[in-house]
Protein backbone atom coordinates (compact mmCIF):
# COMPACT_ATOMS: atom_id res chain seq x y z
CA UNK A 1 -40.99 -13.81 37.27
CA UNK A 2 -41.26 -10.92 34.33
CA UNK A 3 -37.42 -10.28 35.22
CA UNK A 4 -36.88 -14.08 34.03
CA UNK A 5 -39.51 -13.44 31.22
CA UNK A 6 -36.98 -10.38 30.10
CA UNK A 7 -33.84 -12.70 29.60
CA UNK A 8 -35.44 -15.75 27.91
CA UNK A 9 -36.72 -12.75 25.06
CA UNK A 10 -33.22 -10.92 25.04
CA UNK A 11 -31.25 -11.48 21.43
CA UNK A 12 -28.32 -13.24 22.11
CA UNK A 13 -25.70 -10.56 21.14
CA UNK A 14 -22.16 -11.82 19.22
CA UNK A 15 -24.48 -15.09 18.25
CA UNK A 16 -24.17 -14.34 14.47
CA UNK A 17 -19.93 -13.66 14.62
CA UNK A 18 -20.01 -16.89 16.26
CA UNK A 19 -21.22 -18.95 13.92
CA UNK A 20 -19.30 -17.20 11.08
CA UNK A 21 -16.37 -18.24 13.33
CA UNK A 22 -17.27 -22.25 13.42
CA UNK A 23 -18.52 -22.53 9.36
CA UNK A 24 -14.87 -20.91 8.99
CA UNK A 25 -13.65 -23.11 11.55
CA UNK A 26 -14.99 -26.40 9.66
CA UNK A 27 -14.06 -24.74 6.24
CA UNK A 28 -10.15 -24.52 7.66
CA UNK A 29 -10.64 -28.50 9.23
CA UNK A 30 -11.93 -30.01 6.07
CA UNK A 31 -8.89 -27.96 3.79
CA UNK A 32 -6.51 -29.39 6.14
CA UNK A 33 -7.83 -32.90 6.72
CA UNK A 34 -9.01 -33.63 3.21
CA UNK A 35 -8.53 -30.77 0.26
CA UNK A 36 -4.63 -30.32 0.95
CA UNK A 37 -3.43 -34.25 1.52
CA UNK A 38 -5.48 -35.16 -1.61
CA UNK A 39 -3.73 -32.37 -3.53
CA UNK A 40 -0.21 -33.16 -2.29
CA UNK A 41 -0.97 -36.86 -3.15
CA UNK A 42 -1.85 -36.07 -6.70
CA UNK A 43 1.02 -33.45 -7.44
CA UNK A 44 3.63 -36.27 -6.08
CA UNK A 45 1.41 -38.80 -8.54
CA UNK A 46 1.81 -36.26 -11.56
CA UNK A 47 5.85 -35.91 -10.67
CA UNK A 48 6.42 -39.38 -10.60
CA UNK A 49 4.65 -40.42 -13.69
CA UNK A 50 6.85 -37.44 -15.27
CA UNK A 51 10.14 -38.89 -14.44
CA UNK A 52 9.29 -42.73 -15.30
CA UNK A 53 12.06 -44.21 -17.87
CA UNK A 54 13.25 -47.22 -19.32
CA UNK A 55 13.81 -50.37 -17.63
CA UNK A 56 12.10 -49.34 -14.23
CA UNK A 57 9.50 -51.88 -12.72
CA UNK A 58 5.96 -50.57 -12.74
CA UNK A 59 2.35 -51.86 -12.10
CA UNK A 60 -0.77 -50.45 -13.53
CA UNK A 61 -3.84 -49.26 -11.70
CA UNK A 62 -5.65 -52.09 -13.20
CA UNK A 63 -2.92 -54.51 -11.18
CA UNK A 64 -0.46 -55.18 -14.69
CA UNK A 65 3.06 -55.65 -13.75
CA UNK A 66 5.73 -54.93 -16.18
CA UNK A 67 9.19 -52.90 -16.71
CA UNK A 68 9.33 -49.70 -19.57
CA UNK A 69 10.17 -50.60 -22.60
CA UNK A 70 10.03 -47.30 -24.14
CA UNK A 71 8.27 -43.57 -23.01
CA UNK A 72 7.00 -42.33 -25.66
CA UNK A 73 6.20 -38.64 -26.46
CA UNK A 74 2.41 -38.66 -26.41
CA UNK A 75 1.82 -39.58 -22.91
CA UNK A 76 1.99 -42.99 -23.49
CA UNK A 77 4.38 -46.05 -22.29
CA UNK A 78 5.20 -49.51 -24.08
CA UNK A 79 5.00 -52.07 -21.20
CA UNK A 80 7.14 -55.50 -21.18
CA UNK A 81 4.77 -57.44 -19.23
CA UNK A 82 6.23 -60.48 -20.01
CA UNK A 83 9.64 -61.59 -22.56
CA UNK A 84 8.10 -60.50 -26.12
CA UNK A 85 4.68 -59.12 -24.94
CA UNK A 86 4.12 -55.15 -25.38
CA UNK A 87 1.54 -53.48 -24.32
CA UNK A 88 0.92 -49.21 -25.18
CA UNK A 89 -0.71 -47.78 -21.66
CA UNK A 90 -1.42 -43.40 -20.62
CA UNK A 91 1.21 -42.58 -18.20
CA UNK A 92 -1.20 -42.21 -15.72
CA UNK A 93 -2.24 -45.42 -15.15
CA UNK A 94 0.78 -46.09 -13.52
CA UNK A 95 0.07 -46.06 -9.56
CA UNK A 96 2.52 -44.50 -8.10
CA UNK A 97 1.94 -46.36 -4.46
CA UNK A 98 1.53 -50.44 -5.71
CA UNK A 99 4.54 -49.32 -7.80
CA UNK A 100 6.69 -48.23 -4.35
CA UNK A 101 5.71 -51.47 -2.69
CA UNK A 102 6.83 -53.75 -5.22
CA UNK A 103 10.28 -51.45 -5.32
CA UNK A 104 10.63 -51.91 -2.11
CA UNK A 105 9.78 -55.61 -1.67
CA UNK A 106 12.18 -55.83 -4.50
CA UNK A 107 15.41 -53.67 -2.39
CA UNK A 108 14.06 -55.62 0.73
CA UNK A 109 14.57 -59.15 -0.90
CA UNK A 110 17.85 -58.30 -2.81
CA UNK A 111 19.25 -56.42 1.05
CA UNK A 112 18.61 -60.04 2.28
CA UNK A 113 20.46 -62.18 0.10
């Protein structure tokens, strides 16, 4: 009995490296699984909004389709939505992944034809 009494009262030795060892554990999961995807998603956002020109197809994050009528130096598009109809958006309202879809639904129709 006091030799069982002995080991429930021992300090667990290595207890305090271990749990340094799962919050860095967790700290490495959530970098991997959320802080780095989100990071490479925005850098590919930035890079495509850099390259945009005239005449491509694009839609707004707010669901506007329309082609580049003109990139201007401030950040700033004109946008054709429809024959005569300009409107002056940021650059960064264009999403990058509604505008791939309709690209592709686009190449996907015209590959059919």
């Amino acid at each position: 009995m006091t030799s069982l009494v002995v080991l429930l009262q021992a300090p667990a030795s290595g207890g305090g490296t271990m749990q340094l060892v799962l919050l860095g554990g967790m700290i490495l999961i959530f970098w991997l699984f959320m802080i780095r995807p989100q990071a490479k998603k925005a850098k590919a956002a930035k890079e495509f909004q850099a390259n945009l020109q005239k005449g491509e197809k694009v839609v707004t994050i707010a669901g506007i389709h329309g082609k580049i009528n003109k990139v201007n130096e401030d950040g700033t598009i004109d946008l054709e939505t429809s024959p005569g109809s300009y409107i002056k958006i940021e650059k960064s309202a264009i999403s990058i992944e509604w505008t791939n879809n309709i690209n592709k639904a686009a190449a996907a129709a015209t590959t059919t034809k």
